[in-house]
Protein backbone atom coordinates (compact mmCIF):
# COMPACT_ATOMS: atom_id res chain seq x y z
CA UNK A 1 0.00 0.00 0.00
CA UNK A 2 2.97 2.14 0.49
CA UNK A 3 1.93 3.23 -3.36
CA UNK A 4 -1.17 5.02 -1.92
CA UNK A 5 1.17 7.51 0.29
CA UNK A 6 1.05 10.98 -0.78
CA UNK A 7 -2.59 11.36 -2.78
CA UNK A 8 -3.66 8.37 -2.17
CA UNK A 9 -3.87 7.72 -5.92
CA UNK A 10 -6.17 10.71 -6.51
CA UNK A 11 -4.97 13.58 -7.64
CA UNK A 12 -7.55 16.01 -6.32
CA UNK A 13 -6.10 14.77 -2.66
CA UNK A 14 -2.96 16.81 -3.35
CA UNK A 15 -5.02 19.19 -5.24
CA UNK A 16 -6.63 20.37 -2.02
CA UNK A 17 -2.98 20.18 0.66
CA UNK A 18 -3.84 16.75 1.70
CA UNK A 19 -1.03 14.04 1.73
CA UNK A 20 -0.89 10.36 3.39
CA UNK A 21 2.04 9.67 5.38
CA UNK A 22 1.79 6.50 7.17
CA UNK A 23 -0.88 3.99 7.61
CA UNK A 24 -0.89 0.51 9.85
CA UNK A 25 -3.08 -2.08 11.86
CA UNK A 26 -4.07 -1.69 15.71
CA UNK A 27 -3.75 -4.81 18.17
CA UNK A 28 -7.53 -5.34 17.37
CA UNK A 29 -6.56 -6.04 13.26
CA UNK A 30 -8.45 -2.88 12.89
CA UNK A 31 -7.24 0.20 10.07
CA UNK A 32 -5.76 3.52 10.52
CA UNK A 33 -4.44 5.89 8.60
CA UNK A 34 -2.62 9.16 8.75
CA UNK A 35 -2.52 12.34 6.51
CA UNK A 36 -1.31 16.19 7.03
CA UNK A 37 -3.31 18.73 5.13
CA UNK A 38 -2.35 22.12 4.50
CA UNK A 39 -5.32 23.62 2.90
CA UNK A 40 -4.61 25.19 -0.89
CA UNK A 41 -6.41 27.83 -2.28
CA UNK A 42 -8.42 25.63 -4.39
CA UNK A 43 -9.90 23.93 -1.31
CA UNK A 44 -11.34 27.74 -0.18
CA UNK A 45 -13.83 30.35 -0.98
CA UNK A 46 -13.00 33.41 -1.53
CA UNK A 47 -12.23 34.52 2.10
CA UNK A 48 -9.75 31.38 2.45
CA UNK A 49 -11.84 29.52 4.43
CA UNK A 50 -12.15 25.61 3.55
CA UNK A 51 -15.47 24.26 2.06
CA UNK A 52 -17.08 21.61 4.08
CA UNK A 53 -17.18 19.16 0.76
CA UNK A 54 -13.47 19.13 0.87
CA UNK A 55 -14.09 18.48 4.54
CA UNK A 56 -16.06 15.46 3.76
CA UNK A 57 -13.54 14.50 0.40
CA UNK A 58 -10.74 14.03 3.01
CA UNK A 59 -12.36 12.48 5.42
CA UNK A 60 -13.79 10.12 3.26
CA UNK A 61 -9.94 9.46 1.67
CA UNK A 62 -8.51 9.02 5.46
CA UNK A 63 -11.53 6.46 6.01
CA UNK A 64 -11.50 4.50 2.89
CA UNK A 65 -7.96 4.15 3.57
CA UNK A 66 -7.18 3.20 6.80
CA UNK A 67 -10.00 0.07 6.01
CA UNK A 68 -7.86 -1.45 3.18
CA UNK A 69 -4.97 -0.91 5.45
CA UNK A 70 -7.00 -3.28 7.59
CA UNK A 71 -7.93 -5.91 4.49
CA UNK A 72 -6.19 -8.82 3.47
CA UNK A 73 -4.70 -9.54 -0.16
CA UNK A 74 -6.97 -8.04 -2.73
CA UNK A 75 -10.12 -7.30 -0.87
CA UNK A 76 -10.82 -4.09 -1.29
CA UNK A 77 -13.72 -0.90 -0.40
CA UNK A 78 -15.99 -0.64 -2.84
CA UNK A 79 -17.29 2.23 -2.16
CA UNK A 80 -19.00 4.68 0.29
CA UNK A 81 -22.68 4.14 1.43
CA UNK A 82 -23.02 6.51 3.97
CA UNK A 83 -21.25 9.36 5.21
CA UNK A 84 -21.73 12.54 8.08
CA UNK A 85 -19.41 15.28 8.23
CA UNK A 86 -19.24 17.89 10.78
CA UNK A 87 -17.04 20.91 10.69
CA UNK A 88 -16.55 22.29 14.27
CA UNK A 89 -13.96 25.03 13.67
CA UNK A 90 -12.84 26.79 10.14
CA UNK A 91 -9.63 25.49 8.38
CA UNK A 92 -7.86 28.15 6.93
CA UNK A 93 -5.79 27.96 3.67
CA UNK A 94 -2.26 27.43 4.81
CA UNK A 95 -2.99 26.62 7.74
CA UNK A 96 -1.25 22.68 9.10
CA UNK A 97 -3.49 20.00 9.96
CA UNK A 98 -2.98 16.03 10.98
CA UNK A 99 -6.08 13.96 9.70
CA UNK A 100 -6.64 10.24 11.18
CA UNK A 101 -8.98 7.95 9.66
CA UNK A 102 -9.86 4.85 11.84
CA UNK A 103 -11.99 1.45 11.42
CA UNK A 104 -14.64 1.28 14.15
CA UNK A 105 -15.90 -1.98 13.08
CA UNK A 106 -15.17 -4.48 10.51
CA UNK A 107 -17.85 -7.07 8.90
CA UNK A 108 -17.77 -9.36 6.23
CA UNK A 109 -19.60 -6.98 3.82
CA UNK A 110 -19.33 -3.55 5.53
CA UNK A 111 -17.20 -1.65 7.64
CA UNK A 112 -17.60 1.64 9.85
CA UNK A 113 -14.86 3.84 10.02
CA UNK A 114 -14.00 7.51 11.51
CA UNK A 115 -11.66 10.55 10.36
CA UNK A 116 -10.56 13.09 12.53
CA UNK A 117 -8.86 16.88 11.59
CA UNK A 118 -6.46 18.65 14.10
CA UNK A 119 -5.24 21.70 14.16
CA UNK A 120 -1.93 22.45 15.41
CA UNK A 121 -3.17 22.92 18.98
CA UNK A 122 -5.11 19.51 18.76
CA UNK A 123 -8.64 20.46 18.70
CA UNK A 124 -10.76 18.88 16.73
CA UNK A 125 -11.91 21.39 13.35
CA UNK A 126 -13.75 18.22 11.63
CA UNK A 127 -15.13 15.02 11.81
CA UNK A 128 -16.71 12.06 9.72
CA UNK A 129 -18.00 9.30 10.00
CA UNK A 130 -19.02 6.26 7.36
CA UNK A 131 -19.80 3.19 6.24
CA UNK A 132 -17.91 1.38 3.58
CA UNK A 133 -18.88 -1.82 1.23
CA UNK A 134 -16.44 -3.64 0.70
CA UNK A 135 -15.38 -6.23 -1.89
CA UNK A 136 -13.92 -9.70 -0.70
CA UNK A 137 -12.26 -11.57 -2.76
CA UNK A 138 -13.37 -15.53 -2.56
CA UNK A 139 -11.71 -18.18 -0.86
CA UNK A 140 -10.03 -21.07 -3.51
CA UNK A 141 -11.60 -23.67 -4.20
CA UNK A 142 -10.13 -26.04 -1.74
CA UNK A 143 -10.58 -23.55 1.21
CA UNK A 144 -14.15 -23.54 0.26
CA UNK A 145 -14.48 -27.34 0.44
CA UNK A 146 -12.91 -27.52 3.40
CA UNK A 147 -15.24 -25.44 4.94
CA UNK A 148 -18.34 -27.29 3.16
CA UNK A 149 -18.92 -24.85 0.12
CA UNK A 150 -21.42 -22.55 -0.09
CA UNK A 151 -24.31 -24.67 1.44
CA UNK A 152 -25.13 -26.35 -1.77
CA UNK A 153 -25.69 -30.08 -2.12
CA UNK A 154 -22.76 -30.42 -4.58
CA UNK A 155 -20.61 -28.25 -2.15
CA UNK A 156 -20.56 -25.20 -4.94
């Protein structure tokens, strides 16, 4: 995954200040992740204060990645099916920032993760909060036998 540091393969993360610099499991095999963000101008209005979309596109990012740091060999998200961001305090462009995204809970199907943004004094100036569907690969064949197939009759 170390691929994914920096924009996390999407341009319009950089575009906006935001850059992943670390990610790693928990003792509970759950996800985090780590970005800083220094807001650009393109991530403002007018009066250089950041939008609460690119709020919620960061969050989401930290999220979505600290889950597949979390997955095993090619399972994957598949994508975002629910998502609340709240922006306590105003991010300023230029302004430093450490985002953490964190897996709450992981199913087979979904999982619910969190993102937090700091400011330099460690208050909290956003939060989110999702859920992810995610996309497991299957077991081979012989695993799947093993464990008595898929309930079938003639174990497929």
């Amino acid at each position: 995954m170390d691929r994914w540091l920096g924009d996390g393969g999407m341009p319009v993360i950089a575009a906006v200040g935001a850059s992943f610099t670390d990610y790693g499991v928990d003792g509970e095999d759950l996800g985090w992740s780590a970005a800083t963000w220094t807001p650009t101008e393109l991530a403002c209005n007018p009066h250089g204060i950041v939008q609460a979309g690119i709020h919620a596109l960061v969050g989401d990012a930290a999220m979505n990645f600290a889950i597949n740091a979390a997955l095993a060999g090619r399972d994957r998200t598949r994508g975002t099916l629910e998502m609340k961001t709240e922006t306590m305090r105003a991010a300023t462009h230029g302004a430093a920032y450490l985002v953490r995204g964190e897996v709450v809970r992981m199913a087979r199907q979904v999982a619910y993760a969190e993102a937090t943004v700091r400011d330099d004094r460690g208050r909290v100036v956003s939060r989110a909060t999702g859920t992810f569907l995610l996309h497991r690969e299957a077991p081979p064949a012989a695993e799947q036998a093993d464990q008595g197939g898929e309930g079938r009759p003639d174990g497929r």
